[in-house]
N, C-alpha and C. Protein backbone atom coordinates (compact mmCIF):
# COMPACT_ATOMS: atom_id res chain seq x y z
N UNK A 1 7.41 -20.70 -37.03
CA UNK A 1 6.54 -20.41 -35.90
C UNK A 1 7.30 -19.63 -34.85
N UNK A 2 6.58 -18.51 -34.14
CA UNK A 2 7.15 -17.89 -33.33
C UNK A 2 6.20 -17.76 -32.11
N UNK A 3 6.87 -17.63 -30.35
CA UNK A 3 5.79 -17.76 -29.34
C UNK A 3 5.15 -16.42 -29.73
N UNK A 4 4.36 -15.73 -29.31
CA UNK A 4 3.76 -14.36 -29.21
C UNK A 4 3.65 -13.99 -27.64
N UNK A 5 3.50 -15.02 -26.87
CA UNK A 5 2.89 -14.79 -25.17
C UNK A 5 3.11 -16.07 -24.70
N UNK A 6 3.58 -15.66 -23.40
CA UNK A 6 3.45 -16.65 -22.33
C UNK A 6 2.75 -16.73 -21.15
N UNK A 7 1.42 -17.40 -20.93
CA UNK A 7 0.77 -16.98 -19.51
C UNK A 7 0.62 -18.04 -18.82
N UNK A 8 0.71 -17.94 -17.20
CA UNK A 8 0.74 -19.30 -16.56
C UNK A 8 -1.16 -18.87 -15.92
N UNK A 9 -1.60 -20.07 -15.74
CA UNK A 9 -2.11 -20.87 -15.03
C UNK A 9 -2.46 -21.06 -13.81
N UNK A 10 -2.59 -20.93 -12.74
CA UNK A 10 -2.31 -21.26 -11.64
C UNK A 10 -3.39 -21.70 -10.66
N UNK A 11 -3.45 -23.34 -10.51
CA UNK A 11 -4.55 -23.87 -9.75
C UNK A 11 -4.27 -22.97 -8.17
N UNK A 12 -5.82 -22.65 -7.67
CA UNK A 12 -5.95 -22.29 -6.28
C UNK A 12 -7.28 -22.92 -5.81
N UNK A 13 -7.20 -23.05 -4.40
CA UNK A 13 -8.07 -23.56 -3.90
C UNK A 13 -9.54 -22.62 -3.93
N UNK A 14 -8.92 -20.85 -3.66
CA UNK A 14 -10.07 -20.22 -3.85
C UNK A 14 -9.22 -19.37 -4.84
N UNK A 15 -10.41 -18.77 -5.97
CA UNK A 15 -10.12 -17.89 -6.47
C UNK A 15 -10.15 -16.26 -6.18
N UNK A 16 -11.96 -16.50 -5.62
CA UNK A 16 -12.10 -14.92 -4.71
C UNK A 16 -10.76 -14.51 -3.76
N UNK A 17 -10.39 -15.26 -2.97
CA UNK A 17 -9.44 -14.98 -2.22
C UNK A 17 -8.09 -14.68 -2.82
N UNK A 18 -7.80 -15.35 -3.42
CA UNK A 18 -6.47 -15.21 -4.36
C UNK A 18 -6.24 -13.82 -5.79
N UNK A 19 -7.67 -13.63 -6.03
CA UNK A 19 -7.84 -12.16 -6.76
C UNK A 19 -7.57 -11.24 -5.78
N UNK A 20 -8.06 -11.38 -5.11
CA UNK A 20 -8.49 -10.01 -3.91
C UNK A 20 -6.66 -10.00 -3.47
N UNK A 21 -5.96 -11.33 -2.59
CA UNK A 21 -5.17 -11.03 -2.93
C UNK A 21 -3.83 -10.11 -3.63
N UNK A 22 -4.02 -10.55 -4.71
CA UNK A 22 -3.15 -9.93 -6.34
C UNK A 22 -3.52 -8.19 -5.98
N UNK A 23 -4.72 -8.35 -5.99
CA UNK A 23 -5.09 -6.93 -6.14
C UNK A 23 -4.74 -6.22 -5.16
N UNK A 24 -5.20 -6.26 -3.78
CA UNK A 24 -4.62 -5.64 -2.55
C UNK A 24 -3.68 -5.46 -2.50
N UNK A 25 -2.46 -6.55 -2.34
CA UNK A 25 -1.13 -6.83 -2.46
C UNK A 25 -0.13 -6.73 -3.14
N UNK A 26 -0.35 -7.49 -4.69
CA UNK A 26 0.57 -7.05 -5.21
C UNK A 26 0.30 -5.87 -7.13
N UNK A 27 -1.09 -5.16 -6.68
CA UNK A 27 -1.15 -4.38 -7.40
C UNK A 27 -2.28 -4.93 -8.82
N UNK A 28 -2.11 -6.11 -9.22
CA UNK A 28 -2.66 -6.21 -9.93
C UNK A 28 -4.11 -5.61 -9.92
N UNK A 29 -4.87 -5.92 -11.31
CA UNK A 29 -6.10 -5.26 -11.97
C UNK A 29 -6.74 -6.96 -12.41
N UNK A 30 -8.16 -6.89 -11.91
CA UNK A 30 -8.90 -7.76 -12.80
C UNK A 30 -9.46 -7.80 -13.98
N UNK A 31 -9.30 -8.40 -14.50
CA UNK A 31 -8.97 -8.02 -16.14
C UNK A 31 -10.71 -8.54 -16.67
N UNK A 32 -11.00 -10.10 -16.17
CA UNK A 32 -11.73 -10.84 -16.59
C UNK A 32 -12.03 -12.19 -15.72
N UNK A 33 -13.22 -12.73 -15.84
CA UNK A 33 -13.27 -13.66 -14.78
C UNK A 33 -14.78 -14.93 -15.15
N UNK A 34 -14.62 -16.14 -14.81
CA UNK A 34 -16.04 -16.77 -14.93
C UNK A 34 -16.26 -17.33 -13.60
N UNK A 35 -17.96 -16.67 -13.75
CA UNK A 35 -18.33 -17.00 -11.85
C UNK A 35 -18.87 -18.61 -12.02
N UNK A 36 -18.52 -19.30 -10.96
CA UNK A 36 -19.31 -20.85 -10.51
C UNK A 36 -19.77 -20.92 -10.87
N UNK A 37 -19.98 -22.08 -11.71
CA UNK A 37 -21.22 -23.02 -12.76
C UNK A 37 -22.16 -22.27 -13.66
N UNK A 38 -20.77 -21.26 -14.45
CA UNK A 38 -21.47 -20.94 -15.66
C UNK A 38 -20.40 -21.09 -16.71
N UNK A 39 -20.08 -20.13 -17.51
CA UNK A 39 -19.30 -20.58 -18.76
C UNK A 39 -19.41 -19.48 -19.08
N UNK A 40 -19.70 -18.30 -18.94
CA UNK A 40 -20.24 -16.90 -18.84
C UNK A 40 -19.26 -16.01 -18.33
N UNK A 41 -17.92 -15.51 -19.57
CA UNK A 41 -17.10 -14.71 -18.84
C UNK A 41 -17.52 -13.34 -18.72
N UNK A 42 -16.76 -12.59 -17.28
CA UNK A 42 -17.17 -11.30 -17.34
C UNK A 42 -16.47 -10.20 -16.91
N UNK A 43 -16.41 -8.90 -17.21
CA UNK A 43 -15.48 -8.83 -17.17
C UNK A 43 -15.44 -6.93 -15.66
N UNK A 44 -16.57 -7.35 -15.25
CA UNK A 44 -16.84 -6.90 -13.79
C UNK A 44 -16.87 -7.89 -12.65
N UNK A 45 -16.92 -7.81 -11.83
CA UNK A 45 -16.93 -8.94 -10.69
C UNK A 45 -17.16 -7.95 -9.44
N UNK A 46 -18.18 -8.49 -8.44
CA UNK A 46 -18.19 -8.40 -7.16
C UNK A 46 -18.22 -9.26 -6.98
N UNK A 47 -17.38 -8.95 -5.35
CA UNK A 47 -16.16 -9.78 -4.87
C UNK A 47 -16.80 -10.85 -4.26
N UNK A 48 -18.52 -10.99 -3.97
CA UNK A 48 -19.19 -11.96 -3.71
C UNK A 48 -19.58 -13.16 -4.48
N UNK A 49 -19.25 -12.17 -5.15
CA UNK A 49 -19.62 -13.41 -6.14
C UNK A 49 -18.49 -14.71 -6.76
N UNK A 50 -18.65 -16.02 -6.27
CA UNK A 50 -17.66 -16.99 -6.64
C UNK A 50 -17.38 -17.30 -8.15
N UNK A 51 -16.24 -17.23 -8.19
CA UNK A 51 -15.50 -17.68 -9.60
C UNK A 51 -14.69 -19.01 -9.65
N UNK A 52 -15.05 -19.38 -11.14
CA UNK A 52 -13.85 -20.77 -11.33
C UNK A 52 -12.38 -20.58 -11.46
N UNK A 53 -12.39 -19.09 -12.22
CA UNK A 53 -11.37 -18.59 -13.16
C UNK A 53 -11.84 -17.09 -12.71
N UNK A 54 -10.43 -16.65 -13.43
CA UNK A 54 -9.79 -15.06 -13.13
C UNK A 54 -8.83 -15.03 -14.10
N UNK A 55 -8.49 -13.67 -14.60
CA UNK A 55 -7.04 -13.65 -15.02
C UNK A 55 -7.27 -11.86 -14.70
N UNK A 56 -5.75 -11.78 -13.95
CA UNK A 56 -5.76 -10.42 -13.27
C UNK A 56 -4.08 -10.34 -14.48
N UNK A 57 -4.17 -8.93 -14.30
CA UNK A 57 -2.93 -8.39 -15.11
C UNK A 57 -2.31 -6.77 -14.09
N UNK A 58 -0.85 -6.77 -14.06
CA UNK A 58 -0.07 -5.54 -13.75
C UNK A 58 0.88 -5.39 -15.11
N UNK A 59 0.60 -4.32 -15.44
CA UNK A 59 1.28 -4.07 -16.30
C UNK A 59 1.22 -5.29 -18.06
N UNK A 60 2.05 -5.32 -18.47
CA UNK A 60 2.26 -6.24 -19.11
C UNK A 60 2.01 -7.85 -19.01
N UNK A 61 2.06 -8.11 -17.48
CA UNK A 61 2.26 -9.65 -16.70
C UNK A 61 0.80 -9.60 -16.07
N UNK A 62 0.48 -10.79 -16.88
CA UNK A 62 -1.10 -11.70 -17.05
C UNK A 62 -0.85 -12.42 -15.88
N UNK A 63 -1.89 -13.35 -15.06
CA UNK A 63 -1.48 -14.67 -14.25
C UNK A 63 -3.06 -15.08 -14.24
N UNK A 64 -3.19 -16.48 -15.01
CA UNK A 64 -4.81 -16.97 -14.46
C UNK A 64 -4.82 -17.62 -13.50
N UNK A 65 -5.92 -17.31 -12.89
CA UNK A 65 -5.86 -18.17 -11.70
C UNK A 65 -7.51 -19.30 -12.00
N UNK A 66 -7.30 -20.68 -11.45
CA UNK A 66 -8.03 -21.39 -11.80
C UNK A 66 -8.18 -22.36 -10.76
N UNK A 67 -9.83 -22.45 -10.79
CA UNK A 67 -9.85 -23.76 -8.96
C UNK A 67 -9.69 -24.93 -9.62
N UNK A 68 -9.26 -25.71 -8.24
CA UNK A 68 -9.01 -27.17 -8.72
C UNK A 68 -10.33 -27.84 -9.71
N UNK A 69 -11.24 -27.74 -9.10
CA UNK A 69 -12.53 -28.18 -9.61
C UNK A 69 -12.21 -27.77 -10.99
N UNK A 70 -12.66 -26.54 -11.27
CA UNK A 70 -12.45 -26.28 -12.69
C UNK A 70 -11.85 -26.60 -13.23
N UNK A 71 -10.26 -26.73 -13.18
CA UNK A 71 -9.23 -27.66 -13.57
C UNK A 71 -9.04 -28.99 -13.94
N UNK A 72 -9.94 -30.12 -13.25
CA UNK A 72 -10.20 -31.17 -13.09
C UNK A 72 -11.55 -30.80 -13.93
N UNK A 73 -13.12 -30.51 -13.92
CA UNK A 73 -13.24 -30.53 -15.33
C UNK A 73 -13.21 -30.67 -16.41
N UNK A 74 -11.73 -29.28 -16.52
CA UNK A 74 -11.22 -29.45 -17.84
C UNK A 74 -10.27 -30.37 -18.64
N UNK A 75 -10.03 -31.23 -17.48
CA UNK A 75 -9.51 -32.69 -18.11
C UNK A 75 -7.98 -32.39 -17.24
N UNK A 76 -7.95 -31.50 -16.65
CA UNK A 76 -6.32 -31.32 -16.13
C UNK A 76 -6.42 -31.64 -14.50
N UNK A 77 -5.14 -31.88 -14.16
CA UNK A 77 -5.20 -31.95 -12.75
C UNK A 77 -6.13 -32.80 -11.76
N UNK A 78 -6.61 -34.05 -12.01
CA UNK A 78 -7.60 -34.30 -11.63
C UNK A 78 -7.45 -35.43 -10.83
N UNK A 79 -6.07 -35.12 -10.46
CA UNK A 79 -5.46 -36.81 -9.71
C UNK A 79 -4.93 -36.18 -8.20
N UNK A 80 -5.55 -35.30 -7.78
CA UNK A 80 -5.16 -34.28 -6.04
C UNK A 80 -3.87 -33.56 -5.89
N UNK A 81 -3.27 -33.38 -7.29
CA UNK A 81 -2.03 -32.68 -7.28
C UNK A 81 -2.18 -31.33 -6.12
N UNK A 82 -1.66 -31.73 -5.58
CA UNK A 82 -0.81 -30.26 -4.80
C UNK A 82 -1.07 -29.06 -5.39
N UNK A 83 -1.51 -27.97 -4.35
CA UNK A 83 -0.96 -26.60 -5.17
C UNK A 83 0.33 -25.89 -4.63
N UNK A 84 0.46 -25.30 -5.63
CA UNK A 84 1.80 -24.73 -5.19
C UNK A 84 2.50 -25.29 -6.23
N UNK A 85 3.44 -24.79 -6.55
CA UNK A 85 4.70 -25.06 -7.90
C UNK A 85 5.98 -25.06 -7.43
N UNK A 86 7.14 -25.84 -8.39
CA UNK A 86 8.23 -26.33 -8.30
C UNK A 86 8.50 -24.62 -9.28
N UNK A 87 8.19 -23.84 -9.70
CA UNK A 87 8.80 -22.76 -10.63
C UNK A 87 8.28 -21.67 -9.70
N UNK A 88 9.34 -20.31 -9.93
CA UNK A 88 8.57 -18.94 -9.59
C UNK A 88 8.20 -17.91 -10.84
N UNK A 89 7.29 -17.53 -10.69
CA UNK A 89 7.20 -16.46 -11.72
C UNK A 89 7.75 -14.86 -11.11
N UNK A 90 8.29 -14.88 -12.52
CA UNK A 90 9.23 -13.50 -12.68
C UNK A 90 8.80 -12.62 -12.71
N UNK A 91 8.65 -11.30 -12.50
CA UNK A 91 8.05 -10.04 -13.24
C UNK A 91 9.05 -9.05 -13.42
N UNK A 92 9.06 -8.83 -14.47
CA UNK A 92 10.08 -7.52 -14.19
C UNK A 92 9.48 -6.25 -14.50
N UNK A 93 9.67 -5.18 -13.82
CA UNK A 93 9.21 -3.92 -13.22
C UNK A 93 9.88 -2.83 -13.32
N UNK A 94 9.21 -1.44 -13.62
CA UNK A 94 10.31 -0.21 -13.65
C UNK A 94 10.78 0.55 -12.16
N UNK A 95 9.99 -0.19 -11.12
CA UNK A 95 10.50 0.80 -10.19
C UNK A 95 10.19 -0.41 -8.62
N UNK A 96 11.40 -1.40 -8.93
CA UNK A 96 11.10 -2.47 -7.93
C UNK A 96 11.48 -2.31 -6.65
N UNK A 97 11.58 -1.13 -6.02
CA UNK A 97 12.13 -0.45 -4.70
C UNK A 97 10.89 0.40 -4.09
N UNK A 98 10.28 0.67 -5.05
CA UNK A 98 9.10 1.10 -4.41
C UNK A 98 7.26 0.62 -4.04
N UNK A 99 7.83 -0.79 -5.02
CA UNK A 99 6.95 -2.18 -4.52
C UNK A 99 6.99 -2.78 -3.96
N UNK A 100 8.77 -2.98 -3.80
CA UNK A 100 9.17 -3.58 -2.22
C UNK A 100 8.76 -2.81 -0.99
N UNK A 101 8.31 -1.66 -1.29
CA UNK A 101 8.01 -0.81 0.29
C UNK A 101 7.12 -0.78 0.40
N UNK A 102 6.35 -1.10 -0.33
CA UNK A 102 4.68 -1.28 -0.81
C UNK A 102 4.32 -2.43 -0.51
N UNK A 103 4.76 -3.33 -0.89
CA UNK A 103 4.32 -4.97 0.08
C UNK A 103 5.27 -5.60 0.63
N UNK A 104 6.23 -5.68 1.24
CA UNK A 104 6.55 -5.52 2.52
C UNK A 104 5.81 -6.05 3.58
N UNK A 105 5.29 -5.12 3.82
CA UNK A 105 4.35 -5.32 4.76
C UNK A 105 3.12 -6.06 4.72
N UNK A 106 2.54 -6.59 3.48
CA UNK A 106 1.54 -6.80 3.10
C UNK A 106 1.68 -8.34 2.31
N UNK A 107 2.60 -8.86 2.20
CA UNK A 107 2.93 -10.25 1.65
C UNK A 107 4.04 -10.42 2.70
N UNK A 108 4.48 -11.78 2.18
CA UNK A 108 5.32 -12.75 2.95
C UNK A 108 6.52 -12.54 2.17
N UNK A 109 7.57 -11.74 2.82
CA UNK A 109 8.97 -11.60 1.77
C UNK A 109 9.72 -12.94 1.67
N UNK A 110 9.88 -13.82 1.29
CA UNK A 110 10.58 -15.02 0.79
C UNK A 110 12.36 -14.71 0.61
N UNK A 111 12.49 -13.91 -0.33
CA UNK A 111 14.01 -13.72 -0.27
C UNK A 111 13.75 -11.70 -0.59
N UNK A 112 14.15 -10.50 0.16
CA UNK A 112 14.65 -9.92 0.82
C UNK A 112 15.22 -8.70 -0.47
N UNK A 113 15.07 -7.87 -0.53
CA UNK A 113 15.46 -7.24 -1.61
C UNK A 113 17.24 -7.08 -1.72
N UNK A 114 17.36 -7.29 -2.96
CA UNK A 114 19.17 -7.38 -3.48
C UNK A 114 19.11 -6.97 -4.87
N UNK A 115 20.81 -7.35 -5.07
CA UNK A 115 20.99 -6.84 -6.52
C UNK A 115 22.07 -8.00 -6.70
N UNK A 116 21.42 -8.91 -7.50
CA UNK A 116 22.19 -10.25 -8.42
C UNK A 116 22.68 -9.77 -9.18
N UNK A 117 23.99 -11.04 -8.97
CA UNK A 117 25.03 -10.96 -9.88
C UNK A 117 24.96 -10.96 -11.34
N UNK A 118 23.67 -11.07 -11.60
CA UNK A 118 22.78 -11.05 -13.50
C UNK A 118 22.79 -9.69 -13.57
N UNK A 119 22.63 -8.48 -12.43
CA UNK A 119 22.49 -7.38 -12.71
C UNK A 119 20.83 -6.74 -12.43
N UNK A 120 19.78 -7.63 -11.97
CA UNK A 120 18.94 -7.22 -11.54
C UNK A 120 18.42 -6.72 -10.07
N UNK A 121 17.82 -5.99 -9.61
CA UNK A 121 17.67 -5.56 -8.30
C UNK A 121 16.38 -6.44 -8.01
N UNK A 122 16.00 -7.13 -7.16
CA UNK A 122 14.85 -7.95 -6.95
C UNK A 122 15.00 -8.43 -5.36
N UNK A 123 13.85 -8.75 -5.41
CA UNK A 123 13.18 -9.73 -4.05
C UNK A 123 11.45 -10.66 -4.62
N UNK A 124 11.46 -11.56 -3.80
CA UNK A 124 10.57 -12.55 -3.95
C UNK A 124 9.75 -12.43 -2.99
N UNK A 125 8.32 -12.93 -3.20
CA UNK A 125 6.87 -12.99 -2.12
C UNK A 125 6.32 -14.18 -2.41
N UNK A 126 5.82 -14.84 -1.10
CA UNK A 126 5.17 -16.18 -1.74
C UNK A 126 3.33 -15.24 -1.40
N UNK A 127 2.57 -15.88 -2.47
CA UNK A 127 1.02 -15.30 -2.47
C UNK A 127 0.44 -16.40 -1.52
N UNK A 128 -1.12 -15.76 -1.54
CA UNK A 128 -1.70 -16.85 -0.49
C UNK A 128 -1.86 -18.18 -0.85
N UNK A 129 -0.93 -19.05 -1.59
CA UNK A 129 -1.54 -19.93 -2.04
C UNK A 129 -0.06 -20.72 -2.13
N UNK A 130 0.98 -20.00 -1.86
CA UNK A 130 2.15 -20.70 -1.81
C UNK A 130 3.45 -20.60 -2.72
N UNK A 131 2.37 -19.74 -4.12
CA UNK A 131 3.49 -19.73 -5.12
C UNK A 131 4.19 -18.41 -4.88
N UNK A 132 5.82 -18.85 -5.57
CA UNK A 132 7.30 -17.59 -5.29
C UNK A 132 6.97 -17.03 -6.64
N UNK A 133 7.04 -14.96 -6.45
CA UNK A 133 6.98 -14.41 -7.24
C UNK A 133 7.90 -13.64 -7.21
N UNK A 134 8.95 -13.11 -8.33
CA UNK A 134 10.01 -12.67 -7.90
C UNK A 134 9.63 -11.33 -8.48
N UNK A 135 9.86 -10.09 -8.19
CA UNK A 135 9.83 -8.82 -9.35
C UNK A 135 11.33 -8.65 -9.37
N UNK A 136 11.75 -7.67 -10.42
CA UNK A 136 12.86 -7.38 -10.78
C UNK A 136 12.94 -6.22 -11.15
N UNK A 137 13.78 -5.39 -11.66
CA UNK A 137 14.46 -4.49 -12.26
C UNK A 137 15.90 -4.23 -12.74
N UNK A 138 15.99 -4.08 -13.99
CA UNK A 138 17.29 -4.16 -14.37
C UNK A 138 18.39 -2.29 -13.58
N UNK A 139 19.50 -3.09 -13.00
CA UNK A 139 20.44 -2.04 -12.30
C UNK A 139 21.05 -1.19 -13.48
C-alpha cells in the first residue's frame, strides 16, 4: 500500500467567511462546496449562499474546510472541541517572496519572512480562524 494524497480538514465556525478568506488572501480557488442542509455538492457558489463544506485548492494544495455542525453530524468532533490546531500546514510554493508581498498586508504575519537552516525561504500567516500556515520555497 502506498499514500497517493494528503488533505486536511479543517473545522470552522463559518465556512462562507473562511472561503472568501483563502480566496482574497491567500490566493486560493474554490474548487467545490455543499450549501446548508443539503447533501448536494456544487461546484459554483455565491457567496450568499451558506455552506457546510468547501474544499478550495492553490496550486497543488487542497484544504477542506468544514463547520462544526457538519462535523458533529458526521460523527466527528461533537464534544465542543476548540478550533484551531496544535499543527501548521505547509505549502510549498515557486515564488514565496512575492506572496509574502501579496499578503502581508492582508493576513496576520505570525513568523516574518526568512531562510531556515533546512534551506527553505518561508514565513507563516494565521487565517481567520486561527490556524498557522507556513508557505515555503526551496533556496
Amino acid at each position: 500500500m502506498s499514500a497517493k494524497k494528503l488533505t486536511i480538514d479543517l473545522m470552522v465556525e463559518d465556512v462562507n467567511a473562511t472561503v472568501k478568506f483563502y480566496q482574497e488572501n491567500l490566493g486560493f480557488d474554490f474548487q467545490l462546496g455543499v450549501p446548508t442542509h443539503t447533501k448536494e455538492s456544487v461546484t459554483t457558489w455565491a457567496a450568499d449562499e451558506p455552506l457546510d463544506f468547501a474544499i478550495v485548492k492553490m496550486g497543488e494544495a487542497e484544504v477542506m474546510l468544514q463547520s462544526r455542525e457538519s462535523l458533529a453530524q458526521d460523527g466527528f468532533f461533537g464534544d465542543g472541541r476548540a478550533i484551531g490546531a496544535s499543527a501548521v500546514l505547509y505549502i510549498e510554493t515557486d515564488d514565496v517572496k512575492s506572496l509574502y508581498d501579496r499578503l502581508k498586508d492582508k493576513a496576520t504575519i505570525v513568523k516574518d519572512i526568512r531562510t531556515a537552516h533546512y534551506g527553505m525561504e518561508e514565513f507563516y500567516v494565521s487565517d481567520n480562524n486561527g490556524y498557522i500556515i507556513g508557505f515555503a520555497q526551496p533556496v
